[in-house]
C-alpha atoms as a PDB file:
ATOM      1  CA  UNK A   1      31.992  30.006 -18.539  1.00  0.00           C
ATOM      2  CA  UNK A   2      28.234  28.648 -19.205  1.00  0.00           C
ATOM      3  CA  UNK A   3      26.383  26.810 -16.455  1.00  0.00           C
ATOM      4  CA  UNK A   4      24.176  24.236 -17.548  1.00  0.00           C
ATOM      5  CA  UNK A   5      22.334  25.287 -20.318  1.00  0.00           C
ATOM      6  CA  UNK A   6      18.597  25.297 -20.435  1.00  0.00           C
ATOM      7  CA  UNK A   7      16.885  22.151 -22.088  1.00  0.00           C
ATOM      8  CA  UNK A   8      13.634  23.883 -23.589  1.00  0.00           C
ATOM      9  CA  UNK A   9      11.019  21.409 -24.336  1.00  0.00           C
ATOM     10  CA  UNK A  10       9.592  20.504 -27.790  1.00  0.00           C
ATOM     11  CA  UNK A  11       6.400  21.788 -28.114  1.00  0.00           C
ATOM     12  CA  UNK A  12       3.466  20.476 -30.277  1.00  0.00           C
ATOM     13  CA  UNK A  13       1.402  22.447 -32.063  1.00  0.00           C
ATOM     14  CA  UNK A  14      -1.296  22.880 -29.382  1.00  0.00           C
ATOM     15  CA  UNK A  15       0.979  23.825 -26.475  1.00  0.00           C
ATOM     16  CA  UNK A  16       2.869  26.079 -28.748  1.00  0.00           C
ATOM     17  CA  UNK A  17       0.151  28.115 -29.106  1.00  0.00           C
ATOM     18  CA  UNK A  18      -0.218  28.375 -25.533  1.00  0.00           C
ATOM     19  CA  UNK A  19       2.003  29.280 -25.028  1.00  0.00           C
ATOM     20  CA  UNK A  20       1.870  32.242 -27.375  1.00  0.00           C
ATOM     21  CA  UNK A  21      -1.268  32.919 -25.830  1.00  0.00           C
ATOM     22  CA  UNK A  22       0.053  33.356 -22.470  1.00  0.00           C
ATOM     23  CA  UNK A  23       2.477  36.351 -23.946  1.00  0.00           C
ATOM     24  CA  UNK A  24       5.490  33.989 -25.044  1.00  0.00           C
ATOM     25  CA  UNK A  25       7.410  35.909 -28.351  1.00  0.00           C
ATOM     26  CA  UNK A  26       7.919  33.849 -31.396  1.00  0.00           C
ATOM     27  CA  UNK A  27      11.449  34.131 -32.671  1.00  0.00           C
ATOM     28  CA  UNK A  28      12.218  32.561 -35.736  1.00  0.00           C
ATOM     29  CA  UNK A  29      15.560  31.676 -36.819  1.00  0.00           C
ATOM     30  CA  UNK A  30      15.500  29.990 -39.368  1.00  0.00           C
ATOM     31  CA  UNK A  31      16.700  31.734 -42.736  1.00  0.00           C
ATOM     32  CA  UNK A  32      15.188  34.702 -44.157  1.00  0.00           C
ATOM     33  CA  UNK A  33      14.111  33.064 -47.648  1.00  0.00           C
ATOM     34  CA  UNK A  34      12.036  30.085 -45.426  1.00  0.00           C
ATOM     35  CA  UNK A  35      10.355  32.867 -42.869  1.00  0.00           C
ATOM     36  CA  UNK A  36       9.476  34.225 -46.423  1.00  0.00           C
ATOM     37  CA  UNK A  37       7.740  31.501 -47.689  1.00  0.00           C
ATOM     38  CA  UNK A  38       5.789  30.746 -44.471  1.00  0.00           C
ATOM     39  CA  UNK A  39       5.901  31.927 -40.760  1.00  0.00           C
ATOM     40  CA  UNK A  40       4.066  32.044 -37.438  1.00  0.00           C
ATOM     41  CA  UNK A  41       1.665  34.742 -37.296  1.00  0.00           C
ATOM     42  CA  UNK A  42       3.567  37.793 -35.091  1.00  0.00           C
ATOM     43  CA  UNK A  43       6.833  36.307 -35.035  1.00  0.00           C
ATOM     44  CA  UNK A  44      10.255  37.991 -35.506  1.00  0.00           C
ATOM     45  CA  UNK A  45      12.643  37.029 -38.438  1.00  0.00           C
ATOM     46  CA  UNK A  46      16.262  36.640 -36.544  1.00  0.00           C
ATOM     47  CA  UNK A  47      18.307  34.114 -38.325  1.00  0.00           C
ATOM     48  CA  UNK A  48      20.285  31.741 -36.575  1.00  0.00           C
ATOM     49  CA  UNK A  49      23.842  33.432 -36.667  1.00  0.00           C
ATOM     50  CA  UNK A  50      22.538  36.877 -36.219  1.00  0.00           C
ATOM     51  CA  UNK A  51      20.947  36.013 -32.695  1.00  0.00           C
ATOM     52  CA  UNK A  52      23.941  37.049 -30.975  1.00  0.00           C
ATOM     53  CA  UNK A  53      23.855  40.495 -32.809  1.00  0.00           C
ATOM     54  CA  UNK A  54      20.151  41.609 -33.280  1.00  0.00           C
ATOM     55  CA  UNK A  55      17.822  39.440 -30.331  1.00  0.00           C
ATOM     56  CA  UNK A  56      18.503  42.753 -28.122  1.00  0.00           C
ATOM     57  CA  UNK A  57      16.645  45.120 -30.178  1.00  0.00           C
ATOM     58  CA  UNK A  58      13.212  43.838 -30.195  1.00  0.00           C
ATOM     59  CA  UNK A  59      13.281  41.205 -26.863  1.00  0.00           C
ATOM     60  CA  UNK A  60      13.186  42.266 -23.438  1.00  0.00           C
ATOM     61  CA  UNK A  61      14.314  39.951 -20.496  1.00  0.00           C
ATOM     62  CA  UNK A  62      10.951  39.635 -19.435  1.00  0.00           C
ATOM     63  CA  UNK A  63       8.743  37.393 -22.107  1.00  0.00           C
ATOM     64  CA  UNK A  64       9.370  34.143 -22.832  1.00  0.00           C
ATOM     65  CA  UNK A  65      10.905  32.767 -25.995  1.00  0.00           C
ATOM     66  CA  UNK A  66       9.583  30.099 -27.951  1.00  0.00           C
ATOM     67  CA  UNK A  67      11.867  29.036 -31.128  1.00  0.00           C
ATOM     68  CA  UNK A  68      10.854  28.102 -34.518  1.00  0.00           C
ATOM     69  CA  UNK A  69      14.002  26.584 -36.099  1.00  0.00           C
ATOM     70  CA  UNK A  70      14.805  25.126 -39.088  1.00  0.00           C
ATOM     71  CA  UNK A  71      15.758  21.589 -37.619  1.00  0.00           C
ATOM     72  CA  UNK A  72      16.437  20.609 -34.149  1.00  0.00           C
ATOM     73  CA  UNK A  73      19.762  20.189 -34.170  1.00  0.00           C
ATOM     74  CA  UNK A  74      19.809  24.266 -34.559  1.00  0.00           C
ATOM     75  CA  UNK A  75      18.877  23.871 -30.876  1.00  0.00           C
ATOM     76  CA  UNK A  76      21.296  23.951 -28.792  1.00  0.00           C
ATOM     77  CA  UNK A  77      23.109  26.921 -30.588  1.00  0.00           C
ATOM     78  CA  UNK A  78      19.867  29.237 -30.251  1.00  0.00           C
ATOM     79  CA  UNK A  79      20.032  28.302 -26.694  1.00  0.00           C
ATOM     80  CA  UNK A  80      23.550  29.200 -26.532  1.00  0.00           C
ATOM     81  CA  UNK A  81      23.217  32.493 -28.377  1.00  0.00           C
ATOM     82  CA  UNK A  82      20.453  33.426 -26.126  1.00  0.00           C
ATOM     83  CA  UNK A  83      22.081  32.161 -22.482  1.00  0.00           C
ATOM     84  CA  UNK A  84      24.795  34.561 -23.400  1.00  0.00           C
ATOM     85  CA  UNK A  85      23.374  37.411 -23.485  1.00  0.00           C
ATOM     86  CA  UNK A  86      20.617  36.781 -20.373  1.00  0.00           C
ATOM     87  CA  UNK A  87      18.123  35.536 -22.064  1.00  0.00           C
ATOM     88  CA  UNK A  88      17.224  32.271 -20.832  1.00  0.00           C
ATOM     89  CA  UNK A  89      13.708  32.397 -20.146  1.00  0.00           C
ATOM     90  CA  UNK A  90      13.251  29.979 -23.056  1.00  0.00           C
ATOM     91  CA  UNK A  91       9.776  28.314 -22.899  1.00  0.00           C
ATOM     92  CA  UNK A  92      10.132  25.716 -25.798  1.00  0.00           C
ATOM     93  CA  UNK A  93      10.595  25.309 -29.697  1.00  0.00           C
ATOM     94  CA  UNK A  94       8.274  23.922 -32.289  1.00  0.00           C
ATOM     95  CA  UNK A  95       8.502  20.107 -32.482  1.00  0.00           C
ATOM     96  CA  UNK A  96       8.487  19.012 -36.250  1.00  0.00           C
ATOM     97  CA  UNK A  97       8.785  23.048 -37.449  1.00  0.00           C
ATOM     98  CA  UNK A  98       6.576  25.056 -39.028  1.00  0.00           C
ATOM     99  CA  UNK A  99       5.238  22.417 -41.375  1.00  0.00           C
ATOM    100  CA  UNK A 100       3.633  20.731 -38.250  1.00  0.00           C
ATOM    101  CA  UNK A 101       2.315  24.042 -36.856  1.00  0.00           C
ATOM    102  CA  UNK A 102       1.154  24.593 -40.640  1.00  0.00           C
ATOM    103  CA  UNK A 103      -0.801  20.581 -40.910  1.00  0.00           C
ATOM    104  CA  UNK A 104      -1.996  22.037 -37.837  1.00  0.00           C
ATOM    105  CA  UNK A 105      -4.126  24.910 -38.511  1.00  0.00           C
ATOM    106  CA  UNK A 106      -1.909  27.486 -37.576  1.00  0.00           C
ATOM    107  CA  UNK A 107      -2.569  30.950 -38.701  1.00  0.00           C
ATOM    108  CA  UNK A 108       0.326  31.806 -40.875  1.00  0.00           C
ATOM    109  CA  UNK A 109       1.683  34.624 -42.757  1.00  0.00           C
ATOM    110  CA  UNK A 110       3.779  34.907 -45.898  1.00  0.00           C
ATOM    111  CA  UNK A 111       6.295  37.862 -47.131  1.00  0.00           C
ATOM    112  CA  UNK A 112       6.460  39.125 -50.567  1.00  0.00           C
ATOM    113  CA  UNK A 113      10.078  38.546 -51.664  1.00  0.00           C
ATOM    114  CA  UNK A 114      11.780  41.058 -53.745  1.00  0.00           C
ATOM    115  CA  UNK A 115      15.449  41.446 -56.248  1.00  0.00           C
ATOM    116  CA  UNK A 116      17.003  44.060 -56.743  1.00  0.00           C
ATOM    117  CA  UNK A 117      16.008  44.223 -60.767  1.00  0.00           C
ATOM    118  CA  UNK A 118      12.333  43.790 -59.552  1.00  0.00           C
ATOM    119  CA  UNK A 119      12.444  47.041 -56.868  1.00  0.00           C
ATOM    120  CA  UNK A 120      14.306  49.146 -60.193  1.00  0.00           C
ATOM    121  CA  UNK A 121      11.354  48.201 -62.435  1.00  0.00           C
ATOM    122  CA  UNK A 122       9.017  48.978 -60.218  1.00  0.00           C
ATOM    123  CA  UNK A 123      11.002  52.282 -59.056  1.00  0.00           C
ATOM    124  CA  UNK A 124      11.251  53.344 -63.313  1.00  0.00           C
ATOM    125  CA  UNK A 125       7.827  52.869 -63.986  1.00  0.00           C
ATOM    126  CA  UNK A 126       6.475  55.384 -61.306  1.00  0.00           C
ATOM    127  CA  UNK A 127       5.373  52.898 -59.074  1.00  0.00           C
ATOM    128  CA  UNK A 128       4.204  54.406 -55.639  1.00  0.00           C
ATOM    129  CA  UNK A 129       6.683  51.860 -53.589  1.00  0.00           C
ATOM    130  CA  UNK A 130       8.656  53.247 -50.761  1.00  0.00           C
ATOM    131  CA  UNK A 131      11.770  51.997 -50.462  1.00  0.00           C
ATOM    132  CA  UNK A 132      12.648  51.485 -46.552  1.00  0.00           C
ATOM    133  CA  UNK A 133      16.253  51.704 -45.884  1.00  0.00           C
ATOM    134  CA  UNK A 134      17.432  49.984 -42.541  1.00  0.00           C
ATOM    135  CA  UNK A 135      20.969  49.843 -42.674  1.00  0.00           C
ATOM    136  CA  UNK A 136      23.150  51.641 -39.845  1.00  0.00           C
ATOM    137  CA  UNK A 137      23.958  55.280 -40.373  1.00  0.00           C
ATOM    138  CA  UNK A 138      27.251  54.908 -41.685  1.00  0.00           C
ATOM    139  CA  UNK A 139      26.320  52.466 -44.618  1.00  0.00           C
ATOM    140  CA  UNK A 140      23.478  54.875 -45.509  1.00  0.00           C
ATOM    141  CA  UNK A 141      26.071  58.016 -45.799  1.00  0.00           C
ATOM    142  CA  UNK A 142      28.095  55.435 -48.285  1.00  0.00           C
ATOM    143  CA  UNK A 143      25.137  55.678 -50.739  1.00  0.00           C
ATOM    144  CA  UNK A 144      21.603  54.589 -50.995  1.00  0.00           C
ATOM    145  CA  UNK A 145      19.000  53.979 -53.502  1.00  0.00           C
ATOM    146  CA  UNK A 146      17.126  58.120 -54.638  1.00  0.00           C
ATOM    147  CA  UNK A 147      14.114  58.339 -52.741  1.00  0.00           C
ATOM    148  CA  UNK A 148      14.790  56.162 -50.020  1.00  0.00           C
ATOM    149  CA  UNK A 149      13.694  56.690 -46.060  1.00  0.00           C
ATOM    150  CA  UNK A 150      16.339  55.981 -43.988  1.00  0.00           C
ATOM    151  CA  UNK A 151      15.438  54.440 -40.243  1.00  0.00           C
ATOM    152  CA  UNK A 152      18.093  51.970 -38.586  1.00  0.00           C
ATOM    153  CA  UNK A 153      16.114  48.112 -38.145  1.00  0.00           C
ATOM    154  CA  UNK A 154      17.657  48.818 -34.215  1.00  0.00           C
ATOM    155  CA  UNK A 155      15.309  51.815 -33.591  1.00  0.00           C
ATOM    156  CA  UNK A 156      12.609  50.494 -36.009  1.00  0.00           C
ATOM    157  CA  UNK A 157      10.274  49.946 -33.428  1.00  0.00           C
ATOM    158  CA  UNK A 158       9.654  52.975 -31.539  1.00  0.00           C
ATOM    159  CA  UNK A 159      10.127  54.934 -35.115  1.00  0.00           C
ATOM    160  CA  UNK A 160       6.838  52.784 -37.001  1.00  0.00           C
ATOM    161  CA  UNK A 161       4.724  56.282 -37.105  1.00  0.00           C
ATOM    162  CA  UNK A 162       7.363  57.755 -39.341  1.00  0.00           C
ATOM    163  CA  UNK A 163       6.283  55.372 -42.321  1.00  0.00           C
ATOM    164  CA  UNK A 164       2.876  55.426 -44.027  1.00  0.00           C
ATOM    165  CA  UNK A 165      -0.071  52.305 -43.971  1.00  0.00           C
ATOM    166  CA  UNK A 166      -0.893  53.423 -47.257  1.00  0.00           C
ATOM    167  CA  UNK A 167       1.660  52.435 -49.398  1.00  0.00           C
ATOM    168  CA  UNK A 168       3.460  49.573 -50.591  1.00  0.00           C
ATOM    169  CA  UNK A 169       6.889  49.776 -48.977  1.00  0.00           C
ATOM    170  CA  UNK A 170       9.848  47.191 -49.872  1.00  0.00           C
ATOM    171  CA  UNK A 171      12.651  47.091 -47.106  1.00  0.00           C
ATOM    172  CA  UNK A 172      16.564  46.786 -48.175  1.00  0.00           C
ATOM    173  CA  UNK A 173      19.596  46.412 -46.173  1.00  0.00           C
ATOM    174  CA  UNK A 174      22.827  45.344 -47.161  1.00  0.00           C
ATOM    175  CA  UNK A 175      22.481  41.464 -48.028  1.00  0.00           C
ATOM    176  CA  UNK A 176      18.695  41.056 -46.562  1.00  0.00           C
ATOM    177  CA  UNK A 177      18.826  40.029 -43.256  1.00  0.00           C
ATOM    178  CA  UNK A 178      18.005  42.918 -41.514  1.00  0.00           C
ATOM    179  CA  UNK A 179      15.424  43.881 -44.234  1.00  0.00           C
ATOM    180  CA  UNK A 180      13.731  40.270 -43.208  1.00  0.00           C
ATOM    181  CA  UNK A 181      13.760  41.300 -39.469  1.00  0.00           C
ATOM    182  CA  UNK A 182      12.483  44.828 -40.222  1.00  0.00           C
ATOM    183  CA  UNK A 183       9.458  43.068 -42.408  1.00  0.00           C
ATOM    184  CA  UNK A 184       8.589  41.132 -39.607  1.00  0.00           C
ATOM    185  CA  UNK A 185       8.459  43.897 -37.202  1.00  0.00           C
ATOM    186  CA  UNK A 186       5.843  45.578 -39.616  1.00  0.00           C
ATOM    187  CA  UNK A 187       3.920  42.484 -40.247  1.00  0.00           C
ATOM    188  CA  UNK A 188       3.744  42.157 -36.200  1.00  0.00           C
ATOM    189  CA  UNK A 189       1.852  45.624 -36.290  1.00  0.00           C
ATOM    190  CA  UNK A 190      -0.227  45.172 -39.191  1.00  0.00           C
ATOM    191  CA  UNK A 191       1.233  46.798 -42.281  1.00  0.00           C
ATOM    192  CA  UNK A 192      -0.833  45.201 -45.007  1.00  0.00           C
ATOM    193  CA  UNK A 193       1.568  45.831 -48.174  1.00  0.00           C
ATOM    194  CA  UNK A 194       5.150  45.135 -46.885  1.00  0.00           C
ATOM    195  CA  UNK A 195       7.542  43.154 -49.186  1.00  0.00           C
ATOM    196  CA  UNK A 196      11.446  42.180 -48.705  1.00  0.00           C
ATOM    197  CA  UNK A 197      14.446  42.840 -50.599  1.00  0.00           C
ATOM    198  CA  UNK A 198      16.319  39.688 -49.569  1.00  0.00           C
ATOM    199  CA  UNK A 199      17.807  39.024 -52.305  1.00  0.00           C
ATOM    200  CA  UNK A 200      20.893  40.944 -52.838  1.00  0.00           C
ATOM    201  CA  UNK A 201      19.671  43.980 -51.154  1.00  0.00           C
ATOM    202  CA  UNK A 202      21.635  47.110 -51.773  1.00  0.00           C
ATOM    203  CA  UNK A 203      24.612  45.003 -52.164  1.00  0.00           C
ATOM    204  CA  UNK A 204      23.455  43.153 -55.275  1.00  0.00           C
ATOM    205  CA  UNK A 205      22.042  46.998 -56.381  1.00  0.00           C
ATOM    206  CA  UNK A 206      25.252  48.459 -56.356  1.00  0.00           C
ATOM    207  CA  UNK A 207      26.819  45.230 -58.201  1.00  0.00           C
ATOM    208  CA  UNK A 208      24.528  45.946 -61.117  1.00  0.00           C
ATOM    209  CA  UNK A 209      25.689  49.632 -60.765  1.00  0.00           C
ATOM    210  CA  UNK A 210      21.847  50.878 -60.494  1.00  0.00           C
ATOM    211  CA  UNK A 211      22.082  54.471 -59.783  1.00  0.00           C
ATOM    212  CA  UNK A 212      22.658  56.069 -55.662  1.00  0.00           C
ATOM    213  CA  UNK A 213      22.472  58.882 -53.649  1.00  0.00           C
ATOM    214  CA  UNK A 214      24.678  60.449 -50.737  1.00  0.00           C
ATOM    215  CA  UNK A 215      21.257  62.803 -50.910  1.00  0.00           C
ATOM    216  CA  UNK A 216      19.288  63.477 -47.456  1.00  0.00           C
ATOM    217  CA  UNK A 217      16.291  64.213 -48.759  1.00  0.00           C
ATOM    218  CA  UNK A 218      14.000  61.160 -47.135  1.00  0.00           C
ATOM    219  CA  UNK A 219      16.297  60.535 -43.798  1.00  0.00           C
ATOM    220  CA  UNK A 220      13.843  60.024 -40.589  1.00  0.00           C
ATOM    221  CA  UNK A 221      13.989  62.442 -37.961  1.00  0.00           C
END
């Protein structure tokens, strides 16, 4: 059973970025499509429901968590999500969401958002594009898109120097929410060209029966 759960405070614009200033990690959960459109400079894309499943791979205990959420009444389920697994150091969320941090003057940051019939045009005309393949190792054995580098979103990371600054790279998982997490982890350090396949991902590529691979070739060591 819970204890009491933590009752993080609604932070304006100004102490928000305080906050951020003093170290606190920007995790925003609300859904990939809206972190798309506009986010918080250096946050991480974790949507609501995958909290529970994906917070642990790029939070440790020690920094504080401020929330970006959709609405407020997402509140109290981040807070659960996070109590459960230890992390309760939660310093506040965004009162009035990212459109008030936004009327604000806050320095914001917008994804490129990709389909699966705009990655194949670009892939058929010779484009230069890396595709970035995050899914888990048995999904990527199923079949993946020719050409593709292969390193898991969990060990994403610690693995950045195994994927070139110098070309445009578009990141696909399964159905995109990884993919969205994965962008925001190369946005944090800097990639300038990095765009999302959120819509449909590999899933909506196989659908359309677009050609894949069981080949090796471009797997990460």
């Amino acid at each position: 059973m819970l204890g009491r759960l933590p009752n993080p405070p609604p932070l304006t614009p100004v102490e928000f970025k305080e906050e951020m200033r003093r170290g606190a990690v920007v995790v925003d959960a609300r859904t990939p499509p809206a972190f798309g459109g506009a986010h918080i400079n250096g946050s991480y894309s974790i949507w609501l429901e995958g909290l529970p499943a994906y917070i642990g791979w790029v939070l440790t205990y020690e920094k504080p968590i401020l929330l970006a959420l959709e609405c407020s009444d997402h509140l109290d389920k981040a807070v659960r999500y996070l109590v459960r697994l230890g992390y309760d150091n939660i310093a506040g969320y965004l009162r009035g969401g990212i459109e008030a941090g936004y009327d604000s003057g806050f320095r914001v940051e917008y994804m490129e958002l990709s389909s699966v019939h705009d990655l194949k045009q670009r892939l058929d005309s010779g484009d230069n594009v890396l595709v970035l393949d995050v899914r888990d190792e048995n999904e990527w054995k199923e079949g993946h898109i020719k050409g593709a580098l292969h390193i898991y979103a969990r060990q994403l990371e610690s693995r950045l120097s195994k994927i070139p600054r110098d070309r445009p790279i578009t990141i696909v998982c399964n159905v995109g929410h990884r993919a969205s997490l994965a962008a925001s982890i190369h946005l944090r350090a800097g990639y300038p060209n990095v765009c999302c396949d959120i819509l449909g991902s590999t899933r909506a590529w196989r659908a359309r029966n677009f050609p894949m691979t069981k080949e090796q070739e471009m797997k990460a060591l």
